[in-house]
Protein backbone atom coordinates (compact mmCIF):
# COMPACT_ATOMS: atom_id res chain seq x y z
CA UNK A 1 0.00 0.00 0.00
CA UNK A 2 1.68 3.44 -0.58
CA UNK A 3 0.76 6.62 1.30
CA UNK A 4 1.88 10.27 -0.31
CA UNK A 5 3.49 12.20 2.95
CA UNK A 6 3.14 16.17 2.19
CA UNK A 7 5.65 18.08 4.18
CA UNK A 8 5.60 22.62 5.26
CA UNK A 9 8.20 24.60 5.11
CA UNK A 10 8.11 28.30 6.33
CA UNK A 11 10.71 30.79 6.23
CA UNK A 12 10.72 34.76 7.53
CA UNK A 13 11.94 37.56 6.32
CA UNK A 14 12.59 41.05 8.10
CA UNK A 15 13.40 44.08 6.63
CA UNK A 16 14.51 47.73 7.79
CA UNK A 17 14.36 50.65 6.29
CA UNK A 18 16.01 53.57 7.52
CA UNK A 19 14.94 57.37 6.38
CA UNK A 20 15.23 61.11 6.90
CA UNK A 21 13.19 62.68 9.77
CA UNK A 22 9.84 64.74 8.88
CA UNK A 23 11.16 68.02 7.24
CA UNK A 24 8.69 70.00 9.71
CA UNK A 25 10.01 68.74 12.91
CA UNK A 26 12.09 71.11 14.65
CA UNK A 27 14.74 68.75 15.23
CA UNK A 28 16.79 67.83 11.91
CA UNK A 29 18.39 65.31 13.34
CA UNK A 30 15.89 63.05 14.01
CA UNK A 31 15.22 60.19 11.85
CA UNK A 32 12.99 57.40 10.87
CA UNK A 33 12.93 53.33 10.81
CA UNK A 34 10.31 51.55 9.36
CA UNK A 35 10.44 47.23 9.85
CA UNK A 36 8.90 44.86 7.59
CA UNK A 37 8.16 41.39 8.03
CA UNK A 38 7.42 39.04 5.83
CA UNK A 39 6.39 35.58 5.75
CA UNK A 40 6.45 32.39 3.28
CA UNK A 41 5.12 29.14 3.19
CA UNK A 42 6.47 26.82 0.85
CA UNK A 43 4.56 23.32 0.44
CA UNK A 44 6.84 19.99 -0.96
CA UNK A 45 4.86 16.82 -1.63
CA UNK A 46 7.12 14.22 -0.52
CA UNK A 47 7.48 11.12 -2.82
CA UNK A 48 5.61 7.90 -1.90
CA UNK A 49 6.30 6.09 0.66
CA UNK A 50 5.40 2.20 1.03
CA UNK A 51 3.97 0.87 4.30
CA UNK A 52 3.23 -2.76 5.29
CA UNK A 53 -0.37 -3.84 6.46
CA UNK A 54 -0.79 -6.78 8.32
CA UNK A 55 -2.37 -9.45 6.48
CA UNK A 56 -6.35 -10.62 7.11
CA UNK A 57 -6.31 -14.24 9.03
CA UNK A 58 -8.04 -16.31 7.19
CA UNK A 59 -11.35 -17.97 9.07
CA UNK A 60 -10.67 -21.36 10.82
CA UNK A 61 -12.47 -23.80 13.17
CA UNK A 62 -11.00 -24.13 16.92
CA UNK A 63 -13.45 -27.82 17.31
CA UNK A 64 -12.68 -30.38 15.48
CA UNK A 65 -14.74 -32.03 12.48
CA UNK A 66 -16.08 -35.43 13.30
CA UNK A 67 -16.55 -34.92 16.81
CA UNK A 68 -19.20 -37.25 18.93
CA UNK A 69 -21.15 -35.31 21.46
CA UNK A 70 -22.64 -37.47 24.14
CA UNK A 71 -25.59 -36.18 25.86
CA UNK A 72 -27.87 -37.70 28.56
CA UNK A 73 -31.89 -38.28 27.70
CA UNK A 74 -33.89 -35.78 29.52
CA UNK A 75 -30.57 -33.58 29.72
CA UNK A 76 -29.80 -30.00 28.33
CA UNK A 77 -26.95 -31.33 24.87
CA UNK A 78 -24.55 -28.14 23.82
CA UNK A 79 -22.42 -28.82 20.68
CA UNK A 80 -19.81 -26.68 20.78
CA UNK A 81 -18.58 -24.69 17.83
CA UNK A 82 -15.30 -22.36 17.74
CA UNK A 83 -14.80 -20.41 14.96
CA UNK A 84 -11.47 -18.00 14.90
CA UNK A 85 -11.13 -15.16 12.92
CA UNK A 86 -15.20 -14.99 12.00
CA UNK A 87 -15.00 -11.41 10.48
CA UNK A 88 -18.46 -10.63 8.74
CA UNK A 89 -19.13 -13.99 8.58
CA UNK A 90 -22.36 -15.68 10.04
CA UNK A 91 -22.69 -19.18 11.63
CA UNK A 92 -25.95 -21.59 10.72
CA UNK A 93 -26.60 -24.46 13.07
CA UNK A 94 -28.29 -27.42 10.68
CA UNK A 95 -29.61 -30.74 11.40
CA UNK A 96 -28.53 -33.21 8.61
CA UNK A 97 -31.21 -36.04 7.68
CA UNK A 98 -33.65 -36.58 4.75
CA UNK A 99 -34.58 -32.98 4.51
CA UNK A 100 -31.85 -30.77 6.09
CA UNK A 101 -33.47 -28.32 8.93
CA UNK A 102 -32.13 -25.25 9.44
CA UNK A 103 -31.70 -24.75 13.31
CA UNK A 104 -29.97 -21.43 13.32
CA UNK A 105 -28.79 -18.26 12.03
CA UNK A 106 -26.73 -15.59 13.88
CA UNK A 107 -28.56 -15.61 17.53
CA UNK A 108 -32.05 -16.24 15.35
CA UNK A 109 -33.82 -19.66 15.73
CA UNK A 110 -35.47 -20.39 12.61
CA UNK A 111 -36.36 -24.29 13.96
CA UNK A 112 -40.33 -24.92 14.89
CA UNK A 113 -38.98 -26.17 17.95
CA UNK A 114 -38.23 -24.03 21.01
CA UNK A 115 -35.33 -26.36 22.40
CA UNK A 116 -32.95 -25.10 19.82
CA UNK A 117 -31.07 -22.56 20.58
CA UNK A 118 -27.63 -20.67 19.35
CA UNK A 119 -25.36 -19.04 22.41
CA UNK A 120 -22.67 -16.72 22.34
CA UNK A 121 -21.25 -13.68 24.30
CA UNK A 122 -19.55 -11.03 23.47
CA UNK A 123 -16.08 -11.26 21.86
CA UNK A 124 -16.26 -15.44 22.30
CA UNK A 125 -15.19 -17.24 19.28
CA UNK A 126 -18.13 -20.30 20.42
CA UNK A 127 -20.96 -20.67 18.72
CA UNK A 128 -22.74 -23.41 20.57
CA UNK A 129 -26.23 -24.84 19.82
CA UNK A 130 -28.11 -25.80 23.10
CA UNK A 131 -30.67 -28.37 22.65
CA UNK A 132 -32.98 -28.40 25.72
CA UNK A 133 -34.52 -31.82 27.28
CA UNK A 134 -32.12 -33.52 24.77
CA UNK A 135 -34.73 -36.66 23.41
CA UNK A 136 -33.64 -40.39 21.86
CA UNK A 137 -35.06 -38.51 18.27
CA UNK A 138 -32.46 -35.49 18.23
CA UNK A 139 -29.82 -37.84 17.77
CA UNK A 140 -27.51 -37.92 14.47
CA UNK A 141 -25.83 -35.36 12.61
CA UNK A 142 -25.30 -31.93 12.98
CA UNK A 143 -23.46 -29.27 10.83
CA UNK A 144 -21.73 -25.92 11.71
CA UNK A 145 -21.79 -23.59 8.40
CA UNK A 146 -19.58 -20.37 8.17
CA UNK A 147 -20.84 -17.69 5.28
CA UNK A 148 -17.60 -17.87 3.93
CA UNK A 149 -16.90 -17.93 -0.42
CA UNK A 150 -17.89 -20.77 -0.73
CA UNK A 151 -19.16 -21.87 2.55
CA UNK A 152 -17.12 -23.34 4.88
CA UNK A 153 -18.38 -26.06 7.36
CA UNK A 154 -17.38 -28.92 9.84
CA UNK A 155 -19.92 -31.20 11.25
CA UNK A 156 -20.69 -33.06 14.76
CA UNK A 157 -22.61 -36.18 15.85
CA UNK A 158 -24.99 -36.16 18.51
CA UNK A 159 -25.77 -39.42 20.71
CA UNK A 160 -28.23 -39.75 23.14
CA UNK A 161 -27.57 -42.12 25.87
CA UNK A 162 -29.79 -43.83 28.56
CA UNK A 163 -28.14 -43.33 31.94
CA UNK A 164 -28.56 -46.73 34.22
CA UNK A 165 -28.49 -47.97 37.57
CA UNK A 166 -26.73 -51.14 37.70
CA UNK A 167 -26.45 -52.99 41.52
CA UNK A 168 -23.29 -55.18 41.03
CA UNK A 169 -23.76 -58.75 41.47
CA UNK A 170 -26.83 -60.98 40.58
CA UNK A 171 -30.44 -59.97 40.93
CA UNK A 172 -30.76 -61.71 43.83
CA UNK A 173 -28.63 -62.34 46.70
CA UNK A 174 -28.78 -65.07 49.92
CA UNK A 175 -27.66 -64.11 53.50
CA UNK A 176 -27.42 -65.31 56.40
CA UNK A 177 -29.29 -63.80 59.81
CA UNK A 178 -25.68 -61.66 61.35
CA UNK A 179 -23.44 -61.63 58.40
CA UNK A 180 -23.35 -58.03 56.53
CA UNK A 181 -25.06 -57.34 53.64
CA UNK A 182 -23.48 -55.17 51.31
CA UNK A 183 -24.51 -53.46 48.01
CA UNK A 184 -22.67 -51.61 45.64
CA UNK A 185 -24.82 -49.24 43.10
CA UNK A 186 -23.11 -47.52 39.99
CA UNK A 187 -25.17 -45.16 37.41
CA UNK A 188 -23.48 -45.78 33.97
CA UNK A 189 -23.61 -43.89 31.22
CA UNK A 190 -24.50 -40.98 32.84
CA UNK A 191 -23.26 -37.23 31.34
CA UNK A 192 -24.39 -35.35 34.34
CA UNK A 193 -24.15 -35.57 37.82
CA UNK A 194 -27.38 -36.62 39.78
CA UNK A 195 -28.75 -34.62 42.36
CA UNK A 196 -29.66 -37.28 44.26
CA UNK A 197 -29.34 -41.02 44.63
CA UNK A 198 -31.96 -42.92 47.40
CA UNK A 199 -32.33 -46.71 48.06
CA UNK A 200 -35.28 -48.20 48.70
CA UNK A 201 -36.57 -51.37 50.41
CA UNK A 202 -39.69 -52.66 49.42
CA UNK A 203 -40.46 -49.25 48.22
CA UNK A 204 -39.26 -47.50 51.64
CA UNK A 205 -36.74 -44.96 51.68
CA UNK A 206 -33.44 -45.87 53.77
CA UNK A 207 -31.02 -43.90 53.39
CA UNK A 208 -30.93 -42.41 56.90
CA UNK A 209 -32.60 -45.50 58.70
CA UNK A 210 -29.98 -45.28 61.23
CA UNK A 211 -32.49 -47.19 63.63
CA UNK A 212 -32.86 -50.27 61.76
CA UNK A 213 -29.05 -50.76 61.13
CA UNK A 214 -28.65 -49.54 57.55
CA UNK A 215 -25.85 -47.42 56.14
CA UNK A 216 -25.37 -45.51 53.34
CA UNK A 217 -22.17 -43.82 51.68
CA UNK A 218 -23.00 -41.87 48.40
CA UNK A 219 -20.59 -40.57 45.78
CA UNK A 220 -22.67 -38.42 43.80
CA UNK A 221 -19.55 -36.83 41.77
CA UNK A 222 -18.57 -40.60 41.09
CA UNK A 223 -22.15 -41.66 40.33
CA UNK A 224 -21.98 -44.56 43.09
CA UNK A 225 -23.64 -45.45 46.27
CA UNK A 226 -22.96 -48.05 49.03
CA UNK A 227 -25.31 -49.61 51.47
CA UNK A 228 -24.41 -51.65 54.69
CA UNK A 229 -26.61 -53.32 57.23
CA UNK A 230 -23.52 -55.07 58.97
CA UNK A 231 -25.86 -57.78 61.33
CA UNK A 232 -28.83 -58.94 58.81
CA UNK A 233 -31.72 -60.25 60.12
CA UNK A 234 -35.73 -61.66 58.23
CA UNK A 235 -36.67 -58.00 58.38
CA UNK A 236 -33.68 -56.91 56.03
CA UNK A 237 -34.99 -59.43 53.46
CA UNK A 238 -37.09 -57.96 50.27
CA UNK A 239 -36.43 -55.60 47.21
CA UNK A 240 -34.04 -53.18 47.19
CA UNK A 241 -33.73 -50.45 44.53
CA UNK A 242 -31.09 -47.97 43.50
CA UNK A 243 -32.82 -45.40 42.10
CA UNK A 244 -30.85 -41.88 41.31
CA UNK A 245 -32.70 -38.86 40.08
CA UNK A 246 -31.50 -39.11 36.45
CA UNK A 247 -31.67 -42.43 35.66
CA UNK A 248 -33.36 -45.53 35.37
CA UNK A 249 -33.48 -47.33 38.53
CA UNK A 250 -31.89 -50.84 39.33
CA UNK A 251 -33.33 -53.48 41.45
CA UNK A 252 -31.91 -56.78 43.50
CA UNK A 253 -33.88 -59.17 45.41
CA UNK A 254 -32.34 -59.68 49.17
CA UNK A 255 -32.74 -63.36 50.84
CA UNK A 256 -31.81 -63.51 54.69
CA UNK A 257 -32.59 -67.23 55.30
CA UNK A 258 -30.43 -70.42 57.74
CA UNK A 259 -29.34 -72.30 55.49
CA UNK A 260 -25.97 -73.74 55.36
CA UNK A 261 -24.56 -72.77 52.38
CA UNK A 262 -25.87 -70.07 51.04
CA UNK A 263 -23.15 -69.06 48.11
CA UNK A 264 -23.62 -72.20 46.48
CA UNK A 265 -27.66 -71.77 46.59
CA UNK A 266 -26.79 -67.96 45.10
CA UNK A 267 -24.82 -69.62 42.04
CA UNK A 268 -27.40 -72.08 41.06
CA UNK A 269 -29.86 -69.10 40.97
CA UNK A 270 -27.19 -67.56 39.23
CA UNK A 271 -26.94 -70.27 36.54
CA UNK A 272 -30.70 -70.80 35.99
CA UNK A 273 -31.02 -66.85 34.96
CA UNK A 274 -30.55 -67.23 31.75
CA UNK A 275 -33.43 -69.12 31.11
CA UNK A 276 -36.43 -66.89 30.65
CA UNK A 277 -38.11 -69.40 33.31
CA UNK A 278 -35.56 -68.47 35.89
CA UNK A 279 -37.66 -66.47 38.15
CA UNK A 280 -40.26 -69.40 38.26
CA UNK A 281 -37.86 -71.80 39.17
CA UNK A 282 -35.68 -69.39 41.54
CA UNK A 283 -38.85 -68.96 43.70
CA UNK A 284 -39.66 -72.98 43.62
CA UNK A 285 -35.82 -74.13 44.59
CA UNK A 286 -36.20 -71.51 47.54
CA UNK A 287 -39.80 -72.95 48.55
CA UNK A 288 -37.96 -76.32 48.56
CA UNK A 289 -35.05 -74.97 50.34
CA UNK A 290 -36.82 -73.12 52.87
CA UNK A 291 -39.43 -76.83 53.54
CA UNK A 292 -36.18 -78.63 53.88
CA UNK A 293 -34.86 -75.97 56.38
CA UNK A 294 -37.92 -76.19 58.46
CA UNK A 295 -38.37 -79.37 58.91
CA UNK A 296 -34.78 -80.15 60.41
C-alpha cells in the first residue's frame, strides 16, 4: 500500500528601512525606521512512501470435524462450535437427515422447535447450539456452516444415551441372619451428575434408617452409592432399589434365610437366569429350600 506524505516549510523575512526625519520637525536630526516582516510558506509533496499492512487471518475452526457429542436423555446437549477469525461472517446451526433443517442463524432460531437454541457472548469465538430436554429422536448429525466464499463447514454427531443404575452382582442375593449385607450401586452412562441417589426397600426410603441398622455412603460426583446393614436379620430381606434422580433405577432381590450354604444356593440361581423361566424356578428351589430348612 503506498501513502503520499506532504511536508511545510516556512521561512521569515525582516526588513529595515532607515529614512530622513519629517522636514517639519524642529529637530533635523531626528530620523525614521520603518520594519517589515514578511512571511512564506512553501509546500513539498514528498514522494511515496510504502507501508506494510498486516495481512487478514483467514477464518478457521478451533473444534474439530467429526466430533461425537454425548448427551444424557432428559438432559440440556450443547455442541460446541469455535470459529477464529469470523469477520463478517455468520454461523448456521443445521440438522442433517432426509430434509436438512435449518436450526440457526446468527442468535435467530429459525427451527419450529423451542429447544434449539444458538449461544454466544460477546467477543467469544463459540458458537454453541443448546438443545434443551435432549430426546432419543435429536440424535444424528449436525453441521456448523460459516458464510464464507464458498461456505465453509465442519460437522458433529450427537448421541443420546440412557443413563442406568446397575447394583453389582446378581439380581438376587442369599444371607445369612448376622453376616453383613453389602450393596454396591453404579449409574453408567450418565453425562451429568445426579442430584440425588436414594435406596429403597420394598419401596421405603433408607437412606438415613440409622435405627434399623442400615448405612449408606453416596458418591454423587462418582455416580456410586454403598449400602451396609452389617448384622442382617428376616426383616432386612425384600427388594431393594437404586434409584438416582437421572436415571433408570436398578433393582436386587435380598434373601436372609439359615441355610448352610448359602453361596452355592446364590450360584445355582445364578446359573438358571438365563433361562427366561428363571424367576419361576428361583422362587420354587427356595420354597424347597426353605421346607427342607424347616423341617430339620
Amino acid at each position: 500500500m503506498k501513502l503520499f506524505l506532504t511536508e511545510y516549510h516556512s521561512s521569515t523575512v525582516t526588513a529595515e528601512i532607515v529614512g530622513a526625519g519629517d522636514a517639519n520637525t524642529l529637530d533635523s536630526s531626528t530620523t525614521t525606521t520603518t520594519r517589515t516582516t514578511t512571511t512564506t510558506t512553501t509546500t513539498t509533496m514528498a514522494r511515496p512512501v510504502d507501508v506494510e499492512l498486516p495481512p487478514t487471518l483467514p477464518m478457521t475452526f478451533g473444534t474439530d470435524n467429526s466430533t461425537t457429542i454425548s448427551a444424557q436423555s432428559g438432559s440440556n446437549a450443547l455442541l460446541p462450535c469455535v470459529v477464529h477469525n469470523l469477520g463478517d461472517g455468520v454461523v448456521s446451526w443445521i440438522k442433517r437427515k432426509n430434509v436438512q433443517e435449518l436450526l440457526t442463524v446468527g442468535l435467530t432460531t429459525y427451527a419450529n422447535d423451542e429447544r434449539f437454541q444458538a449461544i454466544h457472548f460477546h467477543h467469544s469465538e463459540d458458537w454453541t447450539l443448546q438443545i434443551k430436554y435432549v430426546q432419543g429422536r435429536d440424535a444424528g448429525l449436525y453441521q456448523c456452516q460459516v458464510s464464507t466464499h464458498p461456505p465453509t463447514s465442519i460437522f458433529l454427531f450427537l448421541e443420546v444415551v440412557e443413563a442406568r443404575a446397575e447394583i453389582s452382582g446378581p439380581p438376587e442375593k442369599f444371607v445369612r441372619p448376622g453376616s453383613t449385607l453389602e450393596l454396591h450401586c453404579v449409574v453408567r452412562k450418565s453425562t451429568e451428575t445426579p442430584s440425588y441417589l436414594f435406596w429403597y426397600h420394598n419401596e421405603r426410603m433408607i437412606n438415613y434408617d440409622l435405627e434399623r441398622g442400615v448405612n449408606v455412603s453416596t458418591d454423587l460426583m462418582a455416580r456410586e452409592s454403598w449400602l451396609e446393614i452389617p448384622r442382617a436379620s428376616d426383616r432386612h430381606s425384600g427388594n431393594y432399589t437404586c434409584k438416582p434422580s437421572n436415571a433408570v433405577p436398578a433393582r436386587v432381590l435380598v434373601h436372609v434365610f439359615k441355610g448352610d450354604n448359602p453361596a452355592a444356593m446364590q450360584h445355582s440361581l445364578a446359573t438358571l437366569s438365563s433361562s427366561p423361566h428363571h424367576r419361576l424356578l428361583s422362587l420354587s428351589i427356595l420354597a424347597i429350600f426353605f421346607a427342607i430348612d424347616g423341617s430339620s
